[in-house]
PDB file of N, CA and C in Angstrom:
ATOM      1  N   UNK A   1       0.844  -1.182   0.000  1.00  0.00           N
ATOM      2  CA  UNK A   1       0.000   0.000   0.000  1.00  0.00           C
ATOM      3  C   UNK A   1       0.887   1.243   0.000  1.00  0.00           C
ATOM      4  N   UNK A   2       0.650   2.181  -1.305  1.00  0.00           N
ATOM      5  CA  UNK A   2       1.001   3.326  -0.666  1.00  0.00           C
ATOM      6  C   UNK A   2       0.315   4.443  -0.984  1.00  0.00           C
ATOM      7  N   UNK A   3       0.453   5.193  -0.164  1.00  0.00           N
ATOM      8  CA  UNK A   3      -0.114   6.697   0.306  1.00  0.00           C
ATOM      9  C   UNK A   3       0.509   7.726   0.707  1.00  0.00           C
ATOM     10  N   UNK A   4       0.011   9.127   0.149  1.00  0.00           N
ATOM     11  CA  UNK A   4       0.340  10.328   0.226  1.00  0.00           C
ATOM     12  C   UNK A   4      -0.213  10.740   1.915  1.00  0.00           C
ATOM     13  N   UNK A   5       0.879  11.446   2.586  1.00  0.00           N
ATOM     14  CA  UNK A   5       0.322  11.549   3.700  1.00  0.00           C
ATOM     15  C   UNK A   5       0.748  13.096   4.163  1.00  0.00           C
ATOM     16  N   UNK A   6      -0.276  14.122   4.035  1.00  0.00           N
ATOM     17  CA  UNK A   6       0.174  15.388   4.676  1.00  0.00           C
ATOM     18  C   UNK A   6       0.408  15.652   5.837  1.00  0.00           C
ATOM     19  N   UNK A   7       1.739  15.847   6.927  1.00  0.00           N
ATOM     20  CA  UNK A   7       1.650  16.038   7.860  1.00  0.00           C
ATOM     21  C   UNK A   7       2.738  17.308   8.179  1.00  0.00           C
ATOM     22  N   UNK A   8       2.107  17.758   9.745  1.00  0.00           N
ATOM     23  CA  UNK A   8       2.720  18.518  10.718  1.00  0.00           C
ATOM     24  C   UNK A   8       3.538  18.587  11.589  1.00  0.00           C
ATOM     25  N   UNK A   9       5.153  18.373  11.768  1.00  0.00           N
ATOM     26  CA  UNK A   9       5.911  18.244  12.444  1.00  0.00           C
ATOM     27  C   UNK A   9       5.785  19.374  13.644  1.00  0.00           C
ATOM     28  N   UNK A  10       4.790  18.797  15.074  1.00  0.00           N
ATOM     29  CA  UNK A  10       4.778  19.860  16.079  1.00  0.00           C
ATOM     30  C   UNK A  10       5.878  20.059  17.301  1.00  0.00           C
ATOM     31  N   UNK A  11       7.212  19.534  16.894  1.00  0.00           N
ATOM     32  CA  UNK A  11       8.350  19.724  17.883  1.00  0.00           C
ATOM     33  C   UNK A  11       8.841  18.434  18.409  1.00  0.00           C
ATOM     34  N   UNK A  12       7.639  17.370  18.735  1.00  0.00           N
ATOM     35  CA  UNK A  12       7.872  15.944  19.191  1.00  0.00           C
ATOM     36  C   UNK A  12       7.483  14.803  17.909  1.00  0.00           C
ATOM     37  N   UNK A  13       6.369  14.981  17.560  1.00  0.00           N
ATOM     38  CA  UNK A  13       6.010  13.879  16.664  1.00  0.00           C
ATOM     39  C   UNK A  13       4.910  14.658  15.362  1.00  0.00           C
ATOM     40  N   UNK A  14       5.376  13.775  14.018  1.00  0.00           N
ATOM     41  CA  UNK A  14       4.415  14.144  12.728  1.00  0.00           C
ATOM     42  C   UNK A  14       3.003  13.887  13.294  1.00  0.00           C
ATOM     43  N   UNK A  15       2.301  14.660  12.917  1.00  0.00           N
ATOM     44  CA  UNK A  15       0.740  14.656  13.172  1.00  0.00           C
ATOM     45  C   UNK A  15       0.058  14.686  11.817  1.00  0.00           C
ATOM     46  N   UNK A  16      -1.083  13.805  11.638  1.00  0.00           N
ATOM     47  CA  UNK A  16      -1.263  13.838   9.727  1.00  0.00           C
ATOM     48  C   UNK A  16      -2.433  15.207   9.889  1.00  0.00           C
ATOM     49  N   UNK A  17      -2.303  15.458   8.692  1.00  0.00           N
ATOM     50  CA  UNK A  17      -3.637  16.620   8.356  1.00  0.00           C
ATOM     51  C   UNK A  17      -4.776  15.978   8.121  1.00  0.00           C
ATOM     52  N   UNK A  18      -4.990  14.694   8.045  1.00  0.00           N
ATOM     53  CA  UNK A  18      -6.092  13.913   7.717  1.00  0.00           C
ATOM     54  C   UNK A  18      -6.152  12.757   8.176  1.00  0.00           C
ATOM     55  N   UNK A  19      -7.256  11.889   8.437  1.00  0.00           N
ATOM     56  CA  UNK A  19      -7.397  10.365   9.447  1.00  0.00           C
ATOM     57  C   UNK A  19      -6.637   8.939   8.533  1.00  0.00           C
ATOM     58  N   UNK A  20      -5.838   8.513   9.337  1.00  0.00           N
ATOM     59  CA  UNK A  20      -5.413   7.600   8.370  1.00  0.00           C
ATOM     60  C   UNK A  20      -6.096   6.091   8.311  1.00  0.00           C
ATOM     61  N   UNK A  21      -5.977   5.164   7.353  1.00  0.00           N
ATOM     62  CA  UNK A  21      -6.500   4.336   7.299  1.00  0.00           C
ATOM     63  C   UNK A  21      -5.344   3.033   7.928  1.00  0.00           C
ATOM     64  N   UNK A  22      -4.921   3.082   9.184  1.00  0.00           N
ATOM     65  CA  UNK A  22      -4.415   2.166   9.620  1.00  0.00           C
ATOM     66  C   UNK A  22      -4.943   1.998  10.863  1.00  0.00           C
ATOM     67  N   UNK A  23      -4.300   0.485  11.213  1.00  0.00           N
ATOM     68  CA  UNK A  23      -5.051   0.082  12.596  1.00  0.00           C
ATOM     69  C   UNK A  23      -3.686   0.444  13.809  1.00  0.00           C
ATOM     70  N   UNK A  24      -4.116   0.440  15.335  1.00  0.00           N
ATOM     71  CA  UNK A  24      -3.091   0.516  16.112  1.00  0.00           C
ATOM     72  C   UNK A  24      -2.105  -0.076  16.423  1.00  0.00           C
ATOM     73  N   UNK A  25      -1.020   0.479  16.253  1.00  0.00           N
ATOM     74  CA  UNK A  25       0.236  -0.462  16.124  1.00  0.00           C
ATOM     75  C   UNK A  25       0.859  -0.762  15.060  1.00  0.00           C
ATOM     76  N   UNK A  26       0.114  -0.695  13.798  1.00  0.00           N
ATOM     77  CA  UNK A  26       0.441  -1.091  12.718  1.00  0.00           C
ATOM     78  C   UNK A  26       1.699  -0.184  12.219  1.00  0.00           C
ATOM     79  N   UNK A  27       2.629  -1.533  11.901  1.00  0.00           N
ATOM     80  CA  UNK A  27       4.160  -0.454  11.145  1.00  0.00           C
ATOM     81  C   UNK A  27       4.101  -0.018  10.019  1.00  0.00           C
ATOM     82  N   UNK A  28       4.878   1.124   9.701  1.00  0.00           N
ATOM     83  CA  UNK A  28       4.773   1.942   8.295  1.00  0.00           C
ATOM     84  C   UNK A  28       6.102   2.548   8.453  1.00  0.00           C
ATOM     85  N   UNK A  29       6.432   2.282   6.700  1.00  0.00           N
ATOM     86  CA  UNK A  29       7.778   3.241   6.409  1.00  0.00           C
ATOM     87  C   UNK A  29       7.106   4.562   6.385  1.00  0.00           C
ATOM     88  N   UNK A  30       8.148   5.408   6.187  1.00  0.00           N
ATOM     89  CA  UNK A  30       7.907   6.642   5.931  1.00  0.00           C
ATOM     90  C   UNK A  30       9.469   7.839   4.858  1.00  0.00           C
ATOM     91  N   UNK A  31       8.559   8.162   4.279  1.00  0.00           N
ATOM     92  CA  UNK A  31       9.976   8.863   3.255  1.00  0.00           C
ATOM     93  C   UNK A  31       9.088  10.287   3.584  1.00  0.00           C
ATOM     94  N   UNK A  32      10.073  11.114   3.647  1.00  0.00           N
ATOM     95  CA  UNK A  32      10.045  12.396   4.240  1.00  0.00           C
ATOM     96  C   UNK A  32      10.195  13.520   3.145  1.00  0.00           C
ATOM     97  N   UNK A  33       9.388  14.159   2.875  1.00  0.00           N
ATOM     98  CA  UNK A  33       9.898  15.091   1.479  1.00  0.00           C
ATOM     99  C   UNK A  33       9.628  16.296   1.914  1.00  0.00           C
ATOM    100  N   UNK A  34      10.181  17.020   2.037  1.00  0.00           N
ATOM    101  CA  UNK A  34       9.994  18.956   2.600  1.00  0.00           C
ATOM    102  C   UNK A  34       9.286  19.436   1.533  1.00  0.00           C
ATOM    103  N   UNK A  35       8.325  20.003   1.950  1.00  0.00           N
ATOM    104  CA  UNK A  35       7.543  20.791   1.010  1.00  0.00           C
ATOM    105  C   UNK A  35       7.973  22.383   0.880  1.00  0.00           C
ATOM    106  N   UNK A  36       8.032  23.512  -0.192  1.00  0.00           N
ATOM    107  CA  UNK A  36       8.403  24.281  -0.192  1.00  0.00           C
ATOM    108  C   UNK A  36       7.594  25.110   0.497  1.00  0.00           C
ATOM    109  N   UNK A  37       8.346  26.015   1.099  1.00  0.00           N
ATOM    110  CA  UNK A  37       7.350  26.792   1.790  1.00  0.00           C
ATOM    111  C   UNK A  37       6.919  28.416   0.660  1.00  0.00           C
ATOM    112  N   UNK A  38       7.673  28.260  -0.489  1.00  0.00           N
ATOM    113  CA  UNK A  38       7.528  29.660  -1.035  1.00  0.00           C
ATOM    114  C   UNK A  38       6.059  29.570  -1.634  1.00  0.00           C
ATOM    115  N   UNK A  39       5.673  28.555  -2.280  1.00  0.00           N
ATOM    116  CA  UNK A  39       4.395  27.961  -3.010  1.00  0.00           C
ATOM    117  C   UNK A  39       3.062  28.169  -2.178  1.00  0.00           C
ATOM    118  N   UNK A  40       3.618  28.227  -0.421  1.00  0.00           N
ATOM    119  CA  UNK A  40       2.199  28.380   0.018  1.00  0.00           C
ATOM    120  C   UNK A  40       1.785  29.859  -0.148  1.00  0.00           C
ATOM    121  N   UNK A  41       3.471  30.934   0.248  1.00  0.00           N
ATOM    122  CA  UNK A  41       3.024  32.143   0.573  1.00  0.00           C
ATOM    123  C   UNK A  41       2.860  32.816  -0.662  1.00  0.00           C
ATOM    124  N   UNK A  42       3.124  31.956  -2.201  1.00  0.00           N
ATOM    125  CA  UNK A  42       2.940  32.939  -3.133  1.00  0.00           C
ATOM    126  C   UNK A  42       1.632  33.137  -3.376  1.00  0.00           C
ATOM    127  N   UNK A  43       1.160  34.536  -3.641  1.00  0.00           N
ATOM    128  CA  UNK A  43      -0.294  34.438  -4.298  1.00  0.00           C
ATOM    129  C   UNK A  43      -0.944  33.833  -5.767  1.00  0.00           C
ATOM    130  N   UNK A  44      -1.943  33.923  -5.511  1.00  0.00           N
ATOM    131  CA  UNK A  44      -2.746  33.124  -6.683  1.00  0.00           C
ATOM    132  C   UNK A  44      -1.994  34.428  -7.941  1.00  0.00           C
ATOM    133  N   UNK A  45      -2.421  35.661  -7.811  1.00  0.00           N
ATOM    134  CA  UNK A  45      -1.797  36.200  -9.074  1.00  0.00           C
ATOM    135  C   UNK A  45      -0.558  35.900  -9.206  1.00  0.00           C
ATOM    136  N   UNK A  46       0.325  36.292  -8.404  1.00  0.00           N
ATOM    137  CA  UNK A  46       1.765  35.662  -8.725  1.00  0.00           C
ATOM    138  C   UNK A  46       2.089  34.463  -9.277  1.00  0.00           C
ATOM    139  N   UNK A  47       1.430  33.688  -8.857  1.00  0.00           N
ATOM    140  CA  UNK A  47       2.139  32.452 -10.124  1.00  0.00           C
ATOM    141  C   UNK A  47       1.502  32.540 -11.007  1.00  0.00           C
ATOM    142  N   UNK A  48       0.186  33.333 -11.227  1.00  0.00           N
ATOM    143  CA  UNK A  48      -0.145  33.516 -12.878  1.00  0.00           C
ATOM    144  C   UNK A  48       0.711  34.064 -13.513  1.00  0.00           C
ATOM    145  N   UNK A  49       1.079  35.161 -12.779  1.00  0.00           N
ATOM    146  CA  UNK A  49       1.987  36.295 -13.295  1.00  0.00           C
ATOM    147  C   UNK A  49       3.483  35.508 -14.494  1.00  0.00           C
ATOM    148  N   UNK A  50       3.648  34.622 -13.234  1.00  0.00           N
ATOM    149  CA  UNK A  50       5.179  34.265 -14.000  1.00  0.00           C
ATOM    150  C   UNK A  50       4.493  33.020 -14.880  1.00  0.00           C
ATOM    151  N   UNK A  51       3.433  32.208 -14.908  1.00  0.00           N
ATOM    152  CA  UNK A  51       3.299  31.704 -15.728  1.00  0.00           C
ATOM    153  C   UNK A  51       3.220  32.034 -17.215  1.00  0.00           C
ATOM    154  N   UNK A  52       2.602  33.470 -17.090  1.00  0.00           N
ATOM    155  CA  UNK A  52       2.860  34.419 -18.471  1.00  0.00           C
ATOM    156  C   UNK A  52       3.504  34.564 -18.556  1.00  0.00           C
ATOM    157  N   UNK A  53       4.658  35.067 -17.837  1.00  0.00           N
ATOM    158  CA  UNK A  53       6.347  35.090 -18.305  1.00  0.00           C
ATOM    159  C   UNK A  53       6.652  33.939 -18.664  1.00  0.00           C
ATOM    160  N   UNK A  54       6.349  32.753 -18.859  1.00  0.00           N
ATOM    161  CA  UNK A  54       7.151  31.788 -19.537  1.00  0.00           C
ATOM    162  C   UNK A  54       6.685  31.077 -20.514  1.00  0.00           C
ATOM    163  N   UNK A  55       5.339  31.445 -20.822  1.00  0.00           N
ATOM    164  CA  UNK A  55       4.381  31.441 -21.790  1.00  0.00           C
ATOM    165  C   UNK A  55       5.262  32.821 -22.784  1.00  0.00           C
ATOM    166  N   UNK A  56       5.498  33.542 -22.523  1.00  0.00           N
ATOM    167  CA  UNK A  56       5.867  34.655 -23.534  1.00  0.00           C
ATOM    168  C   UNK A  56       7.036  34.432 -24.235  1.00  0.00           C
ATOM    169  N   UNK A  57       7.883  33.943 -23.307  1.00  0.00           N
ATOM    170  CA  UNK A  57       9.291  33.986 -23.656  1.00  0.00           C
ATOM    171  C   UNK A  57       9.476  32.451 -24.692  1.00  0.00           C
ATOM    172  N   UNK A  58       8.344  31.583 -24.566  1.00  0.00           N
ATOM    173  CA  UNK A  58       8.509  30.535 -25.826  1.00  0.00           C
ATOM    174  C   UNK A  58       8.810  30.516 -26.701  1.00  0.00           C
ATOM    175  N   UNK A  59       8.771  29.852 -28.035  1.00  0.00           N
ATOM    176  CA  UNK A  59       9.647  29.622 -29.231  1.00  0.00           C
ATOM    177  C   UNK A  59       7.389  30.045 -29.958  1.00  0.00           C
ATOM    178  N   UNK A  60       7.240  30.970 -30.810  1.00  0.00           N
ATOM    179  CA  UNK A  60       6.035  31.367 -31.562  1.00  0.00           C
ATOM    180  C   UNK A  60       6.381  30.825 -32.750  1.00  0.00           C
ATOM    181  N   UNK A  61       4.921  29.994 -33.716  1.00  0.00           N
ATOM    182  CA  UNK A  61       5.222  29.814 -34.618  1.00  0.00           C
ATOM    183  C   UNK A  61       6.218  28.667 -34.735  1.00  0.00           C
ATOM    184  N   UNK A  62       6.107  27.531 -33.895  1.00  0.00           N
ATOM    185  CA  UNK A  62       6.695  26.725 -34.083  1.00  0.00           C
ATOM    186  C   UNK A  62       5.981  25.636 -33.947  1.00  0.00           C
ATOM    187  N   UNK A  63       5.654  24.415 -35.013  1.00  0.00           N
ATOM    188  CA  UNK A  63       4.416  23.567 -34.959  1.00  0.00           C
ATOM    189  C   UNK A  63       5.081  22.289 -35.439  1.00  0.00           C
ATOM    190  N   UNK A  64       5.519  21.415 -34.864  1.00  0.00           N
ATOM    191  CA  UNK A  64       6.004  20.040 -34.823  1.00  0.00           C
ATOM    192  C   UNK A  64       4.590  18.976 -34.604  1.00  0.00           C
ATOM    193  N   UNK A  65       4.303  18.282 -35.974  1.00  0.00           N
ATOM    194  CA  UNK A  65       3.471  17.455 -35.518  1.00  0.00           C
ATOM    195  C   UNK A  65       3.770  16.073 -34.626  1.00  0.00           C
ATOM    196  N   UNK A  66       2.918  15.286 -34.475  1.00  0.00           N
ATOM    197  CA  UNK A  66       3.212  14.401 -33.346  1.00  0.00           C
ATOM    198  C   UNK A  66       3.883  13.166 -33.971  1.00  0.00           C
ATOM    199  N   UNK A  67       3.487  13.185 -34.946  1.00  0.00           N
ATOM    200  CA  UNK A  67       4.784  12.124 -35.446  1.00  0.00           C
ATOM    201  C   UNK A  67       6.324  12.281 -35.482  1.00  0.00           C
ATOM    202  N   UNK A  68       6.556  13.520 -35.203  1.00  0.00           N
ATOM    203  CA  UNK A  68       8.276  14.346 -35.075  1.00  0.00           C
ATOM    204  C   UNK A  68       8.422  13.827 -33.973  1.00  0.00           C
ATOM    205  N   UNK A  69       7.636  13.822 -32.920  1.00  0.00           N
ATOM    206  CA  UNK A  69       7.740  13.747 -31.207  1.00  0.00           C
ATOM    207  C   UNK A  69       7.820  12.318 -30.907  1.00  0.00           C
ATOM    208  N   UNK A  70       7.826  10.964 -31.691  1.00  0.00           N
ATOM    209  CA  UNK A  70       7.763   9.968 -31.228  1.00  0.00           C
ATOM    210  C   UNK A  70       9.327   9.067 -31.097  1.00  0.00           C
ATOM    211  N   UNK A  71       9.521   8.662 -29.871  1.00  0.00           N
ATOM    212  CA  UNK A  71      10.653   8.418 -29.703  1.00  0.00           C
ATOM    213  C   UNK A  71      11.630   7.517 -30.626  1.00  0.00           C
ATOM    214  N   UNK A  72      10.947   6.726 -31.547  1.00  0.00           N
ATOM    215  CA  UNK A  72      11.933   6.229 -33.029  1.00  0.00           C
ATOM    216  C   UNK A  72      12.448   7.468 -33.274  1.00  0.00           C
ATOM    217  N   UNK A  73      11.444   8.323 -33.688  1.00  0.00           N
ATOM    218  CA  UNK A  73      12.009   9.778 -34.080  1.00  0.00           C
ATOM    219  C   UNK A  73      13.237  10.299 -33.834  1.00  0.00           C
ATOM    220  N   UNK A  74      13.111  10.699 -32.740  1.00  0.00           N
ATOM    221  CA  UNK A  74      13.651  11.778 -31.563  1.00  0.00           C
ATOM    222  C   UNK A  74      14.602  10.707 -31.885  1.00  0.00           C
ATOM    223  N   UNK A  75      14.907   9.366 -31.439  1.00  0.00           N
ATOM    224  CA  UNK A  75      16.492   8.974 -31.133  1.00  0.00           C
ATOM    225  C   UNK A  75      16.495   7.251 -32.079  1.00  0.00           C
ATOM    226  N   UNK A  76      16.522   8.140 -33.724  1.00  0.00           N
ATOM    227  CA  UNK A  76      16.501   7.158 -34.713  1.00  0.00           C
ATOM    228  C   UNK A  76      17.742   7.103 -35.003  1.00  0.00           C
ATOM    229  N   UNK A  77      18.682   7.868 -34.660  1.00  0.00           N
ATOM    230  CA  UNK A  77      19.931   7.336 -34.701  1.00  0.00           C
ATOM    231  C   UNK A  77      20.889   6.420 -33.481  1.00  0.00           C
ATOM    232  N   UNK A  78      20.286   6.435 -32.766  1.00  0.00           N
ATOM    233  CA  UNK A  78      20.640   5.103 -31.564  1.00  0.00           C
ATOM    234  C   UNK A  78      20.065   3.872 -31.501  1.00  0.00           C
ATOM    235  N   UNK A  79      19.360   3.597 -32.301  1.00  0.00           N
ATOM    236  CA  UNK A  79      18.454   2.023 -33.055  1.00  0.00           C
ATOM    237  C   UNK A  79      19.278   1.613 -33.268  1.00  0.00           C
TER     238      UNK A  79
END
C-alpha cells in the first residue's frame, strides 16, 4: 500500500492533516519530502503572473506534428 500523507511536524512527533486508514500499532515506512514553503506564501496572481512570463518567452510559430515527437524519431539514430 502506498499513500500520500500530509503532515505537521509539532516539535515531538508528525501529526497527519487527515485520518489515516491504519489500525493501532500497525508499522509503516515513511519517506520524508519537505515541502516548499515559497508555493504556500505565493499568491494566486503571482504564479499567474510568471506563468505568463514563460508562456511569452517561448519559441512562436513553431508547430512540430506528433509524429516528429515519437521516440523512433527523436532517437533514430541510436536504433
Amino acid at each position: 500500500m502506498k499513500t500520500l500523507i500530509h503532515a505537521r511536524y509539532d516539535g515531538k512527533v508528525l501529526v497527519p492533516e487527515e485520518p489515516l486508514q491504519l489500525e493501532e500499532g500497525q508499522r509503516v515506512a515513511i519517506f520524508l519530502m519537505e515541502l516548499p514553503l515559497q508555493a504556500n506564501k505565493t499568491s494566486k496572481e503571482k504564479r499567474i503572473a510568471a506563468l505568463r512570463r514563460i508562456v511569452e518567452r517561448g519559441v512562436h510559430g513553431v508547430n512540430l506534428p506528433d509524429e516528429a515527437l515519437r521516440r523512433e524519431n527523436i532517437y533514430e539514430d541510436r536504433i
